[in-house]
N, C-alpha and C. Protein backbone atom coordinates (compact mmCIF):
# COMPACT_ATOMS: atom_id res chain seq x y z
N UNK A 1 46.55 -34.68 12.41
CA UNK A 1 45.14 -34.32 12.41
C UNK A 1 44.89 -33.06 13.24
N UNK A 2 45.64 -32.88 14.49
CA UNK A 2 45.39 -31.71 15.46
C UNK A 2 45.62 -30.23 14.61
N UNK A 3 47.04 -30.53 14.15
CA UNK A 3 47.70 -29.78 13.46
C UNK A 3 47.02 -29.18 12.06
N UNK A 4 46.14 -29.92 11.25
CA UNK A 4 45.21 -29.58 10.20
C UNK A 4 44.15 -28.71 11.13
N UNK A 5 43.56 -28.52 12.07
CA UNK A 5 41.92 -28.07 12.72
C UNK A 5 43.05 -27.19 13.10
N UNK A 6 43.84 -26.89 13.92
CA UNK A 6 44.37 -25.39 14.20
C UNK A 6 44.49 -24.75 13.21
N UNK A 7 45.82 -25.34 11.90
CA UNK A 7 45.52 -24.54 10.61
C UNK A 7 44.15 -23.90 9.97
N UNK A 8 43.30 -24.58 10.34
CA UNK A 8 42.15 -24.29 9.68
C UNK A 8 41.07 -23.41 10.02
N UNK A 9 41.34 -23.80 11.28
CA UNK A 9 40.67 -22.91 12.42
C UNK A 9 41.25 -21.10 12.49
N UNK A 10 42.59 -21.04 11.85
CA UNK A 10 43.25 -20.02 11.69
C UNK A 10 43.27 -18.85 10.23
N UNK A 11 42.44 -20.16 9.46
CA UNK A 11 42.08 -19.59 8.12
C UNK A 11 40.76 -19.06 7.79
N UNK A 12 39.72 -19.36 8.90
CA UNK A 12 37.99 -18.76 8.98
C UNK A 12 38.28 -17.90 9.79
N UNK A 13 38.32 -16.76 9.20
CA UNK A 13 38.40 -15.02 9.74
C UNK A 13 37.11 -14.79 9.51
N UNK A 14 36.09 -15.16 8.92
CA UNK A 14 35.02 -14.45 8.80
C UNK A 14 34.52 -13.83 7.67
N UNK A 15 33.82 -13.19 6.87
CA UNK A 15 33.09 -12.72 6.03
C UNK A 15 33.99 -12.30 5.20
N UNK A 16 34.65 -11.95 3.38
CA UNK A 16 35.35 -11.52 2.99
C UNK A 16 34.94 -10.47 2.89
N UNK A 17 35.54 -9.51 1.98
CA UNK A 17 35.35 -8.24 1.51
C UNK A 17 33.97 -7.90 0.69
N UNK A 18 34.31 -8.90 -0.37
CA UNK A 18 32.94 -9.24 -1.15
C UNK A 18 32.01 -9.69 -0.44
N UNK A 19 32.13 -10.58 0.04
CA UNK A 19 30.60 -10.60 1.09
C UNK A 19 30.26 -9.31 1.66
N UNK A 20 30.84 -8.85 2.14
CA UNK A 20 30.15 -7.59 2.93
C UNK A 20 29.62 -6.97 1.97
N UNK A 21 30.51 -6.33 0.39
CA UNK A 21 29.93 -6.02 -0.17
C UNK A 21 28.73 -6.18 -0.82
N UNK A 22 28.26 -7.70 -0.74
CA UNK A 22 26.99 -8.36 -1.78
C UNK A 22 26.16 -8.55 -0.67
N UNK A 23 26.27 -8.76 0.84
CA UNK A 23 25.29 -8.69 1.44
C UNK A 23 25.10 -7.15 1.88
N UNK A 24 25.58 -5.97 1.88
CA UNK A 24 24.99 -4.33 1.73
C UNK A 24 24.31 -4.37 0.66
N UNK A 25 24.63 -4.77 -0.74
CA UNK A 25 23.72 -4.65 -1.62
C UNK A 25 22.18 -5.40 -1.47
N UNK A 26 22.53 -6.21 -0.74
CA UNK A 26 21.11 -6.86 -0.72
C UNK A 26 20.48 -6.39 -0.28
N UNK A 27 21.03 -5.45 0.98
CA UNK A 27 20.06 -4.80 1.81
C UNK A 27 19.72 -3.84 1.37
N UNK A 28 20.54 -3.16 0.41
CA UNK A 28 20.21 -1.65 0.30
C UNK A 28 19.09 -1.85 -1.08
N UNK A 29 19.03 -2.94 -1.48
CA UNK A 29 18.12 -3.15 -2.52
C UNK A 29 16.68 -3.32 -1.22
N UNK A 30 16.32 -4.21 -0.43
CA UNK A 30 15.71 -4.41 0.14
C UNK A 30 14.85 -3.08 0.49
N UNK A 31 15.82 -2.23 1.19
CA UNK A 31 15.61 -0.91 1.96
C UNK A 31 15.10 -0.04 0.90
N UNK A 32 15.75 0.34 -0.34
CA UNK A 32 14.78 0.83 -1.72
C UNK A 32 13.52 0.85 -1.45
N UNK A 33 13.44 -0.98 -1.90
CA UNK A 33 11.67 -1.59 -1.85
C UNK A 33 10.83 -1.02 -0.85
N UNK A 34 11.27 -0.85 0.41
CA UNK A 34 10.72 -0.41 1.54
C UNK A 34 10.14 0.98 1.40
N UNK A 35 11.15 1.86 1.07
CA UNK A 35 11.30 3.27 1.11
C UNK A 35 10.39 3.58 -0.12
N UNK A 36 10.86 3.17 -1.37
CA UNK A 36 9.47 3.05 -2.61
C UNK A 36 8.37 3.11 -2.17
N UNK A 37 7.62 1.52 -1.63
CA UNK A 37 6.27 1.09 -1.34
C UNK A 37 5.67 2.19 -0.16
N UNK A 38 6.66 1.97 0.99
CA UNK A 38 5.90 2.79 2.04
C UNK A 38 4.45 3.75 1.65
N UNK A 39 4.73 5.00 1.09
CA UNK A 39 3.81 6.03 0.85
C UNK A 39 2.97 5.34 0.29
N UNK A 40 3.09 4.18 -0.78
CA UNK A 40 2.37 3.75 -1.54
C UNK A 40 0.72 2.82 -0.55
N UNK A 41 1.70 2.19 0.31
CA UNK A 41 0.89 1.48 1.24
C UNK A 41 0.13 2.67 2.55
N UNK A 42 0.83 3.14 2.49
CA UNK A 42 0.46 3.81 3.87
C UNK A 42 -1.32 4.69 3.08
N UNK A 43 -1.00 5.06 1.80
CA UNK A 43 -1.93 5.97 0.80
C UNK A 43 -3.09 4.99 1.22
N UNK A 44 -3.01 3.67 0.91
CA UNK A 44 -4.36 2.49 0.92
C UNK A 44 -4.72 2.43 2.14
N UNK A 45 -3.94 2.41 3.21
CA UNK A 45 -4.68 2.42 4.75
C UNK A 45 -5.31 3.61 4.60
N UNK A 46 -4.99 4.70 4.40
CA UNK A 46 -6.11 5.91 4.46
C UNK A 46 -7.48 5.65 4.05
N UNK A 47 -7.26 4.88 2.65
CA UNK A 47 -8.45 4.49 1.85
C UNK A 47 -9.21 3.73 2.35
N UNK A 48 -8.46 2.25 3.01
CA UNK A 48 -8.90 1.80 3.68
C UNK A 48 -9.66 2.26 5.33
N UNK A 49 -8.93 3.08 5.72
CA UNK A 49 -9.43 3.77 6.89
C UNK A 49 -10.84 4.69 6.84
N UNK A 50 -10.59 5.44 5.81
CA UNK A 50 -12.02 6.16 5.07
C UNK A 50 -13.20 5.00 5.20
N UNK A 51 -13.22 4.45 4.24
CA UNK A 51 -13.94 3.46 3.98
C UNK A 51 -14.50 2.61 5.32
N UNK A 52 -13.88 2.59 6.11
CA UNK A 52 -14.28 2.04 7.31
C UNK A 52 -14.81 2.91 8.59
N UNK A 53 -14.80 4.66 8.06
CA UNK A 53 -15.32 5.53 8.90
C UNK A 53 -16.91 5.76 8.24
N UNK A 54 -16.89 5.35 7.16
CA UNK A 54 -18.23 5.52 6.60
C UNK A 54 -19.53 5.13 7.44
N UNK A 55 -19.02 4.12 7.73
CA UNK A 55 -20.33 3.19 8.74
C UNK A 55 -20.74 3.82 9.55
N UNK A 56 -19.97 4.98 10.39
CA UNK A 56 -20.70 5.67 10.89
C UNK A 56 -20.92 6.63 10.74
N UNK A 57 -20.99 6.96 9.67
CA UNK A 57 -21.66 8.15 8.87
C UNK A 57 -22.91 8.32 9.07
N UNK A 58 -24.06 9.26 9.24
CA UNK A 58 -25.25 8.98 9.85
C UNK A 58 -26.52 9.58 8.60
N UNK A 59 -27.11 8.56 8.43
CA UNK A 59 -28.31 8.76 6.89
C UNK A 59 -27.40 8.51 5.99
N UNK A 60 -26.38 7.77 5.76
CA UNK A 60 -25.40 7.40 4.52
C UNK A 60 -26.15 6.75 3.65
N UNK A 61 -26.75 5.57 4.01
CA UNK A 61 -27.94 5.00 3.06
C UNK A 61 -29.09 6.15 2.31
N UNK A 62 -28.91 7.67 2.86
CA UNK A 62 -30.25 7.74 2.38
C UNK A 62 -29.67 9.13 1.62
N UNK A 63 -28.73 9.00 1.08
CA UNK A 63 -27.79 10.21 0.20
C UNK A 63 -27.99 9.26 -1.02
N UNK A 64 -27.56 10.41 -1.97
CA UNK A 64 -27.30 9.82 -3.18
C UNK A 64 -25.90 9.43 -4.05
N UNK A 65 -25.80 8.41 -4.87
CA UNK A 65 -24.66 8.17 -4.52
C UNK A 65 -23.84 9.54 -5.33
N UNK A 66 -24.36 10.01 -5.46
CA UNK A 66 -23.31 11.28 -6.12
C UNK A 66 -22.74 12.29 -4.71
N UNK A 67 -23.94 12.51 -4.04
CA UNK A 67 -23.60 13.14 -2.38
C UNK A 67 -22.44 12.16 -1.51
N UNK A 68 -22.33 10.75 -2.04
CA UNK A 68 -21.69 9.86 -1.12
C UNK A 68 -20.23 10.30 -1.66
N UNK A 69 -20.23 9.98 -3.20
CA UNK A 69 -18.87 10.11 -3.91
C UNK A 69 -18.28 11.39 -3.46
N UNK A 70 -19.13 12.30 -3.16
CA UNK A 70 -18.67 13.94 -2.90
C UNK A 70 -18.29 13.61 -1.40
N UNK A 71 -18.64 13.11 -0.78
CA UNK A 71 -18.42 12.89 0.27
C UNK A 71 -16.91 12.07 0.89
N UNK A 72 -16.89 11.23 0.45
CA UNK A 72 -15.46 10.73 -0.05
C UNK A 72 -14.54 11.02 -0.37
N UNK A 73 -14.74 11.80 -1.55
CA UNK A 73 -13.43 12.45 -2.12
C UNK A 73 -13.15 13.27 -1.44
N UNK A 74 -13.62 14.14 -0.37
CA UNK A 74 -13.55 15.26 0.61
C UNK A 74 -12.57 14.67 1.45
N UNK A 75 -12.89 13.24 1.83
CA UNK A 75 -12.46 13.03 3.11
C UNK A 75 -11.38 12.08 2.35
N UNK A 76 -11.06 12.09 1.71
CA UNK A 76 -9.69 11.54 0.75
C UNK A 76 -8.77 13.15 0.68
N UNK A 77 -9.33 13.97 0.59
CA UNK A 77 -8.80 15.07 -0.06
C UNK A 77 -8.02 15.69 1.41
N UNK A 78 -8.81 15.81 2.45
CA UNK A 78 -8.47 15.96 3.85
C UNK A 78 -7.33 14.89 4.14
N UNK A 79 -7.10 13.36 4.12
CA UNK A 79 -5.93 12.54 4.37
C UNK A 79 -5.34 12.20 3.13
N UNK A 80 -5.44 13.11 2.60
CA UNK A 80 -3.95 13.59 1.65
C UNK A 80 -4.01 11.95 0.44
N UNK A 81 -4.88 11.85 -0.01
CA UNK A 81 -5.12 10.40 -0.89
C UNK A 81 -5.20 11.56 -2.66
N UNK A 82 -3.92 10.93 -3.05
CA UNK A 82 -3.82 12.07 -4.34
C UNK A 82 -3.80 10.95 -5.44
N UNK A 83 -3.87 9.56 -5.85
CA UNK A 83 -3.61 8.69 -6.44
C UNK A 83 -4.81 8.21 -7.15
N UNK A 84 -6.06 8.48 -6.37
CA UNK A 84 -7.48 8.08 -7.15
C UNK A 84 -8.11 9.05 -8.12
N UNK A 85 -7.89 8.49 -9.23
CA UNK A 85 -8.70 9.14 -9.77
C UNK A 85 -10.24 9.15 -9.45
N UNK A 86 -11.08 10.15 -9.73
CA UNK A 86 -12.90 10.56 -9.35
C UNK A 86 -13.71 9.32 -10.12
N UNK A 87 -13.11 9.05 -11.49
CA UNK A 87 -14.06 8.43 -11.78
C UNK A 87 -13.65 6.51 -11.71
N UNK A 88 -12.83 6.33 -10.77
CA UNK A 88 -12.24 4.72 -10.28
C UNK A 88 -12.98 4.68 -9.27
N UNK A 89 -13.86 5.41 -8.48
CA UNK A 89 -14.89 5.08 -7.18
C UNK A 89 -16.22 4.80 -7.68
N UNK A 90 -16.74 3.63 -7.85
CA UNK A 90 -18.06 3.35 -7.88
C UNK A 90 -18.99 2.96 -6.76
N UNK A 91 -20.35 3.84 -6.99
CA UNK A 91 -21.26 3.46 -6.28
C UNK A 91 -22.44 3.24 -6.70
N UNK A 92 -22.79 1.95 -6.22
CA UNK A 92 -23.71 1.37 -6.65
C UNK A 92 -24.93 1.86 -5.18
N UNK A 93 -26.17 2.13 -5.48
CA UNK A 93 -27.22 2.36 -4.89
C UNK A 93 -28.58 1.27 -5.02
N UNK A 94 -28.60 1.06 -4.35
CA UNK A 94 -29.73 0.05 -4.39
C UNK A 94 -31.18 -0.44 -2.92
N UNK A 95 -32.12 0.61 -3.13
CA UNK A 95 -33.32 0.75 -1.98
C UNK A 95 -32.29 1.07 -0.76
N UNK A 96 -32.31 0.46 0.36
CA UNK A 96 -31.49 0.76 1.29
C UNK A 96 -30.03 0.34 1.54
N UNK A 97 -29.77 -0.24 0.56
CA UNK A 97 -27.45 -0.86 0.42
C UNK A 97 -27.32 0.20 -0.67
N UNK A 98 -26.07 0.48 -0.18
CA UNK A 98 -25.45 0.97 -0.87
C UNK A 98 -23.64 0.20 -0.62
N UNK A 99 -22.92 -0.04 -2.45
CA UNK A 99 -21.90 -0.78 -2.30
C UNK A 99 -20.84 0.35 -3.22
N UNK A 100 -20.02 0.00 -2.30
CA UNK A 100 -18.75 1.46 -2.86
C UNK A 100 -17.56 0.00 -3.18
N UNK A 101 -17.14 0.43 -4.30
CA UNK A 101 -15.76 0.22 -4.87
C UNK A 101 -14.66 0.78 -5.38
N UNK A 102 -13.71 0.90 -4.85
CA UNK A 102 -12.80 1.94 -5.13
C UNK A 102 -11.50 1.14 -5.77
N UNK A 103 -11.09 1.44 -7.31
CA UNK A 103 -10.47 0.31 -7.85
C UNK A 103 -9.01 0.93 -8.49
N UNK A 104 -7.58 1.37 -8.01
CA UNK A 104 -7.05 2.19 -8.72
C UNK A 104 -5.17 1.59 -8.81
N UNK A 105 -4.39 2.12 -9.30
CA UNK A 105 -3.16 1.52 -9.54
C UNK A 105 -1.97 2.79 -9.61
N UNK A 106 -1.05 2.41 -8.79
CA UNK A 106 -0.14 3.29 -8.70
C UNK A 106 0.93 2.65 -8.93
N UNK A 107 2.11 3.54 -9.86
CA UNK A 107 2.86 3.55 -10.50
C UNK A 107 4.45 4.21 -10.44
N UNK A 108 5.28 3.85 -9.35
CA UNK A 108 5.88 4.50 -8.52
C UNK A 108 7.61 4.33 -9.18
N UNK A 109 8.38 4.98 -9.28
CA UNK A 109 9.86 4.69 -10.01
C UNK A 109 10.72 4.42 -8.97
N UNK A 110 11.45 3.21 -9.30
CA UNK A 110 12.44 2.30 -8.31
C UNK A 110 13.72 2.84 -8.80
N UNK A 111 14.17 2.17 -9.61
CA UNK A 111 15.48 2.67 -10.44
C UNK A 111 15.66 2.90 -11.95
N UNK A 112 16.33 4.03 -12.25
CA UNK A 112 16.03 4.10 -13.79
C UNK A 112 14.99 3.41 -14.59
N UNK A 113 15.26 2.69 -15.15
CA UNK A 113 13.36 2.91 -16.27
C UNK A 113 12.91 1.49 -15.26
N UNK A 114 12.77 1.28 -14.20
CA UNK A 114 11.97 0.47 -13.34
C UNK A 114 10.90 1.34 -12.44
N UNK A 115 9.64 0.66 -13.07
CA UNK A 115 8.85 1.01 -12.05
C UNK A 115 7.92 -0.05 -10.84
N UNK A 116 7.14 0.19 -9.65
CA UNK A 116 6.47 -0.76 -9.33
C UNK A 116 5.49 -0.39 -10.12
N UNK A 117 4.48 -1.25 -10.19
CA UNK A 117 3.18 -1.17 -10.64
C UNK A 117 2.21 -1.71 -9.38
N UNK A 118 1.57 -0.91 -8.57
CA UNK A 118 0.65 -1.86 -7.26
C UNK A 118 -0.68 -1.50 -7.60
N UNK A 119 -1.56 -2.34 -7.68
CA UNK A 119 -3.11 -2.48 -8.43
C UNK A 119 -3.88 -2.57 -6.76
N UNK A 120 -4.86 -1.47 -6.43
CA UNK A 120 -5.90 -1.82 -5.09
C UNK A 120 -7.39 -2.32 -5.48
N UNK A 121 -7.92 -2.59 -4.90
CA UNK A 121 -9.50 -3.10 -5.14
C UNK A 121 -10.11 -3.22 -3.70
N UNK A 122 -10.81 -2.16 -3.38
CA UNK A 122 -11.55 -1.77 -2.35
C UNK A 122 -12.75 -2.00 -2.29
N UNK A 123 -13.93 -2.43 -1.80
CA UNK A 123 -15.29 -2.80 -1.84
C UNK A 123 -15.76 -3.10 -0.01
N UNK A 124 -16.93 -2.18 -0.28
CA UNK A 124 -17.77 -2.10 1.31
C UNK A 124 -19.28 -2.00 0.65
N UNK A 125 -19.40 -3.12 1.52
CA UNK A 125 -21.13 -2.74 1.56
C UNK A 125 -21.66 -2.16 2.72
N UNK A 126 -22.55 -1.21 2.81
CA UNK A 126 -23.37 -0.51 3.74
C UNK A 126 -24.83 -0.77 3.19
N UNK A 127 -25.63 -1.09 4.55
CA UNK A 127 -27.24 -1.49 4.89
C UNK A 127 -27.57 -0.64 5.89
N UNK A 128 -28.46 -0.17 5.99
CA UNK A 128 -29.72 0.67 6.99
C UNK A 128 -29.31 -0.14 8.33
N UNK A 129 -29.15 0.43 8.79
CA UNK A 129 -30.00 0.25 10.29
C UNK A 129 -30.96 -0.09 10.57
């Protein structure tokens, strides 16, 4: 019995060849995904970030929403947001709210004929003071 657990104990060296190889692939598939999405995500925090500088925008309620949309796309155009199209931003106007939705999908190439497809849907309401 002693004699079997030393043998055996002498035969677990550790990871084979192929393993190393199939766990790099996993990663380097992983690390792709990463390297792909990044810009993709980082693009929506801008959007998202915009969208959340609005509030203090001052008389925002009392523009129109065509001055708002112009307004936006400026400050999209300034943090480098190249993925929206002009007419995927809606604004709705209504007495003193005004509700922005910004609805768009990017389409990014992984490997040969693979692409991601990532769909956003943005919505803020703003009220008067």
């Amino acid at each position: 019995m002693m004699r079997a657990i030393g043998t055996m104990r002498n035969r677990q060296q550790g990871m084979t060849f192929i393993g190393w190889v199939m766990a790099l692939m996993i990663l380097g598939f992983f690390v792709l995904i990463g390297l792909t999405l990044t810009p993709v995500y980082l693009e929506y925090f801008a959007v998202q970030r915009q969208l959340t500088s609005l509030e203090e925008e001052a008389g925002l309620v009392k523009k129109s929403a065509g001055q708002v949309k112009r307004l936006l796309l400026r400050r999209f155009s300034i943090d480098d947001v190249d993925s929206i199209p002009p007419d995927q931003i809606k604004i709705a106007k209504k007495d003193r709210h005004i509700k922005i939705q910004v609805t768009w999908q990017v389409r990014t190439p992984m490997m040969g004929n693979v692409d991601a497809l990532v769909s956003f849907d943005e919505k803020r309401d703003f009220m008067a003071r």
